[in-house]
Protein backbone atom coordinates (compact mmCIF):
# COMPACT_ATOMS: atom_id res chain seq x y z
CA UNK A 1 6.29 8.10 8.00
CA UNK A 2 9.88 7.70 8.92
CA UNK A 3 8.79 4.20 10.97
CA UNK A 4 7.26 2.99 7.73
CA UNK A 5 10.03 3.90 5.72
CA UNK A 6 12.04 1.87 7.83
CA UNK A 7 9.81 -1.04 7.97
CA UNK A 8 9.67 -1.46 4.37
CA UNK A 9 13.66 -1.44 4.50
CA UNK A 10 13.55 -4.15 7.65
CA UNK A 11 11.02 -6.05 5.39
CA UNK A 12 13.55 -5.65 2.28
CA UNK A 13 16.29 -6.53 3.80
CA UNK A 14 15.18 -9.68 5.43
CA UNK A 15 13.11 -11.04 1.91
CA UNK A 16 17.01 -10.67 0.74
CA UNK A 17 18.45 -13.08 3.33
CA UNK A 18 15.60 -15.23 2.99
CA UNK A 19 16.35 -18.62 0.71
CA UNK A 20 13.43 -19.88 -1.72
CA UNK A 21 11.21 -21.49 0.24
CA UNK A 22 11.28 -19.17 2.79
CA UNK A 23 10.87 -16.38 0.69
CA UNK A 24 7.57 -17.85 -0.53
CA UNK A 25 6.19 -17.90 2.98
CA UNK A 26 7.44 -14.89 3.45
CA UNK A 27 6.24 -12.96 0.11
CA UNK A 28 2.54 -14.96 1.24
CA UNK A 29 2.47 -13.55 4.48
CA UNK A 30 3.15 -9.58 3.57
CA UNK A 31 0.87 -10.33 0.55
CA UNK A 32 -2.22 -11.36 3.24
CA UNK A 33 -0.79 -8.11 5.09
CA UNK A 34 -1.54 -5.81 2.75
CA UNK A 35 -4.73 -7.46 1.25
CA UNK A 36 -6.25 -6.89 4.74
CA UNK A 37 -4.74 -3.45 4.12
CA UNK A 38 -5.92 -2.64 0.55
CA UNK A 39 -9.63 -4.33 2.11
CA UNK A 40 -9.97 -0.94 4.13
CA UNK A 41 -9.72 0.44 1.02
CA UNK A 42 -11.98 -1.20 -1.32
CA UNK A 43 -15.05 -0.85 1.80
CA UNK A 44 -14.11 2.93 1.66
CA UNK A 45 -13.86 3.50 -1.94
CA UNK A 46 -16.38 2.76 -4.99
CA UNK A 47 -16.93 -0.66 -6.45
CA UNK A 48 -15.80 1.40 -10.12
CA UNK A 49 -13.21 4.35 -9.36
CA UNK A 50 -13.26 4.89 -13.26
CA UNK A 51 -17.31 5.10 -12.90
CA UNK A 52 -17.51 7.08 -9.81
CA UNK A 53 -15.13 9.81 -11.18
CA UNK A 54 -16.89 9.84 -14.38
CA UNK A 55 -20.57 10.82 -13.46
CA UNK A 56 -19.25 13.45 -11.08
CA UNK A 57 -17.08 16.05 -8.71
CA UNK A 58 -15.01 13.95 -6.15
CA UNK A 59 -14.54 15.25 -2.99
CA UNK A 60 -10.81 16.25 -1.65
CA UNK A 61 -11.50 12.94 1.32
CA UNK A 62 -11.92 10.57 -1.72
CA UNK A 63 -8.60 11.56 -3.75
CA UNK A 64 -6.97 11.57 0.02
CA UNK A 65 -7.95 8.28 0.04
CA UNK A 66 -7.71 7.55 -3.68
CA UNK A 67 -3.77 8.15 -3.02
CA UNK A 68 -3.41 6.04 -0.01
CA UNK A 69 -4.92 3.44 -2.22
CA UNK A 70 -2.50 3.80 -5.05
CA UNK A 71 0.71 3.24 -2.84
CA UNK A 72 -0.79 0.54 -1.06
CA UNK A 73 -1.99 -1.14 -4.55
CA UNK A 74 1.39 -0.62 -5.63
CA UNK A 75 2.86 -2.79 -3.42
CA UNK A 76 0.96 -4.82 -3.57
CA UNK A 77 1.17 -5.40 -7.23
CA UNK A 78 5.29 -5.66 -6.90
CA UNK A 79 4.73 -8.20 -4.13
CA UNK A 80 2.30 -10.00 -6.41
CA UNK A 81 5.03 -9.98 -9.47
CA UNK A 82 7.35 -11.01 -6.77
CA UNK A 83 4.91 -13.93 -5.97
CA UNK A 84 4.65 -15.18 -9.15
CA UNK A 85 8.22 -15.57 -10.50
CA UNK A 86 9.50 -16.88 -7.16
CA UNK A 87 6.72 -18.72 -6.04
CA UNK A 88 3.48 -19.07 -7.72
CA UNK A 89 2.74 -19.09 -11.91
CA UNK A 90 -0.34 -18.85 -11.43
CA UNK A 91 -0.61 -15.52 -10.11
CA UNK A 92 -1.74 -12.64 -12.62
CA UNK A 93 -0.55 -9.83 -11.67
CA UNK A 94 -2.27 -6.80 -13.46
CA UNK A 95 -2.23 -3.14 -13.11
CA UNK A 96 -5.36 -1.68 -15.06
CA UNK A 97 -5.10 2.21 -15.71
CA UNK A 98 -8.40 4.67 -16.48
CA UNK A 99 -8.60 8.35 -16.50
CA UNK A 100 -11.27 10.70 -15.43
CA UNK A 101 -13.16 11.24 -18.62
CA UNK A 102 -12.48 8.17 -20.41
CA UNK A 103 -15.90 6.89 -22.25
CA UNK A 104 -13.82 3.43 -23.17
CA UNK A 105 -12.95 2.93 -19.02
CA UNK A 106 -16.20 1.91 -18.36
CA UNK A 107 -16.42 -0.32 -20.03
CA UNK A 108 -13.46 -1.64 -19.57
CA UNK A 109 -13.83 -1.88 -15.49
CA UNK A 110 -16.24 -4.33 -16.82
CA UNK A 111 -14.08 -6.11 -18.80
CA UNK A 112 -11.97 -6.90 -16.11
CA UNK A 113 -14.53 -8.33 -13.99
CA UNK A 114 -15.40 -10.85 -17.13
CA UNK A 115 -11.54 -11.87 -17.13
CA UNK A 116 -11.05 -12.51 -13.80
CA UNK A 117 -14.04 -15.01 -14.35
CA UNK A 118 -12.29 -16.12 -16.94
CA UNK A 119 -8.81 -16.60 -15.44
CA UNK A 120 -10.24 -18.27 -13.16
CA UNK A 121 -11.74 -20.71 -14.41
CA UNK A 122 -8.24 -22.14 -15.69
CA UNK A 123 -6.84 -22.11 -12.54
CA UNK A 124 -4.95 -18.24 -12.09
CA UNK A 125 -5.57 -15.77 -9.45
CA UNK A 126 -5.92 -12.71 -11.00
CA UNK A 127 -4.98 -9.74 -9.14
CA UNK A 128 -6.43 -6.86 -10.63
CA UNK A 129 -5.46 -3.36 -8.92
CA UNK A 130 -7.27 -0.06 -10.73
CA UNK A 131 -5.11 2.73 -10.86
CA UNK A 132 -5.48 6.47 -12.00
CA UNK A 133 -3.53 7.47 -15.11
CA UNK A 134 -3.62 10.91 -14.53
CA UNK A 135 -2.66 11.02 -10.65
CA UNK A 136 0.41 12.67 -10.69
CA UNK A 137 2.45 10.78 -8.21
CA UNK A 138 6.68 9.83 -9.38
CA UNK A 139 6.13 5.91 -8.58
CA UNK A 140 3.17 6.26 -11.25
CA UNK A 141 5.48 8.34 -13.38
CA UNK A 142 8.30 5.43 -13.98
CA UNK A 143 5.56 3.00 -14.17
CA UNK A 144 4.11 5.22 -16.81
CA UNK A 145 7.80 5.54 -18.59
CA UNK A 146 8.70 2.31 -18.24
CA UNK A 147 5.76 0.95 -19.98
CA UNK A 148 5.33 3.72 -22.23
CA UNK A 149 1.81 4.38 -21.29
CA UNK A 150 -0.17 7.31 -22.32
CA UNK A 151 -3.57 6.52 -22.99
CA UNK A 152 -6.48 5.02 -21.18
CA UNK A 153 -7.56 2.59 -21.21
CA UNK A 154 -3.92 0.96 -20.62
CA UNK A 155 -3.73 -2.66 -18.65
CA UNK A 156 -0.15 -4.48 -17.76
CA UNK A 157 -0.68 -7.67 -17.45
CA UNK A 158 2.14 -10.79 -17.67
CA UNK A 159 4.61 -7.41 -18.51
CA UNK A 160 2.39 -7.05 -21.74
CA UNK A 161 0.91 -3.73 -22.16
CA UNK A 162 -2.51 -3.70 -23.92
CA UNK A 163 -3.48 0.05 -24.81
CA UNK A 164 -6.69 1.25 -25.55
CA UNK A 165 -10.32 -0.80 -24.90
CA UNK A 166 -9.25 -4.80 -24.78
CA UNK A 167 -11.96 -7.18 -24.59
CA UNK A 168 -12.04 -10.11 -22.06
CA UNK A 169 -11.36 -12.71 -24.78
CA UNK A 170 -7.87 -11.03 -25.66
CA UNK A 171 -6.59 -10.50 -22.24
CA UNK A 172 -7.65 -14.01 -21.70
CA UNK A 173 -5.84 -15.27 -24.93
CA UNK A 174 -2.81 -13.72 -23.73
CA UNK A 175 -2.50 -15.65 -20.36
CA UNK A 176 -3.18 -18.71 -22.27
CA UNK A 177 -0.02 -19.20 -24.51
């Protein structure tokens, strides 16, 4: 832990020196990084966390790695806002919260999938990462604070915070403008 800890100051420290462009090369490179990373994850872990968790008990391995996930999503999301105001408008960075017993967050993984189609097809890269609301962790407790989020369905996307079920069509609306 203590060598990671340090790496993410080395890496911190250097994106700090770094001017413009090569802060873009270098935001690109740790963002390939930790997609290969979070890629471990998503052939480990459900297609639908929010559907898997729904229709049944989860073993203690799968919130193990349900955790690792969520850090490792997490950074990647800050990288990805990172990304976009230095670099890139067209990324969409998007954190997209469900809970356990949430009828609504099913319906809304699917949702998702329809506005990434969407996004798409004007020309973003949506970067959707699926996150736990109830997984009581401190990073998701500022997150939660800071965006005042208490229910789910809850999705951040562009720093806009739509609560409850939100179709496609009005996530996609609101990249649009």
């Amino acid at each position: 832990i203590k060598y990671d800890v340090e790496n993410l100051q080395l890496q911190d420290m250097l994106f700090l020196t770094l001017g413009r462009k090569e802060s873009c090369k270098f935001l690109s490179s740790l963002m390939s990084e930790i997609e290969n990373e979070l890629s471990i994850f998503w052939s480990k872990l459900p297609p639908r966390l929010e559907e898997y968790e729904f229709f049944g008990e989860v073993p203690e391995s799968y919130i193990k790695l349900k955790k690792d996930y969520t850090f490792v999503a997490l950074r990647a999301w800050i990288i990805s806002l990172n990304l976009k105001e230095q670099c890139d408008p067209n990324i969409l960075p998007v954190l997209y919260f469900y809970s356990k017993n949430c009828e609504e967050c099913l319906e809304q993984g699917y949702a998702m999938d329809r506005f990434r189609v969407l996004a798409k097809s004007i020309g973003k890269t949506p970067m959707v990462f699926t996150l736990d609301l109830e997984m009581d962790e401190p990073i998701l407790s500022v997150i939660k604070k800071i965006y005042n989020l208490t229910e789910a369905p809850s999705i951040i996307l562009d720093s806009k915070v739509f609560r409850g079920f939100t179709n496609e069509t009005i996530l996609f609306n609101s990249i649009k403008s």
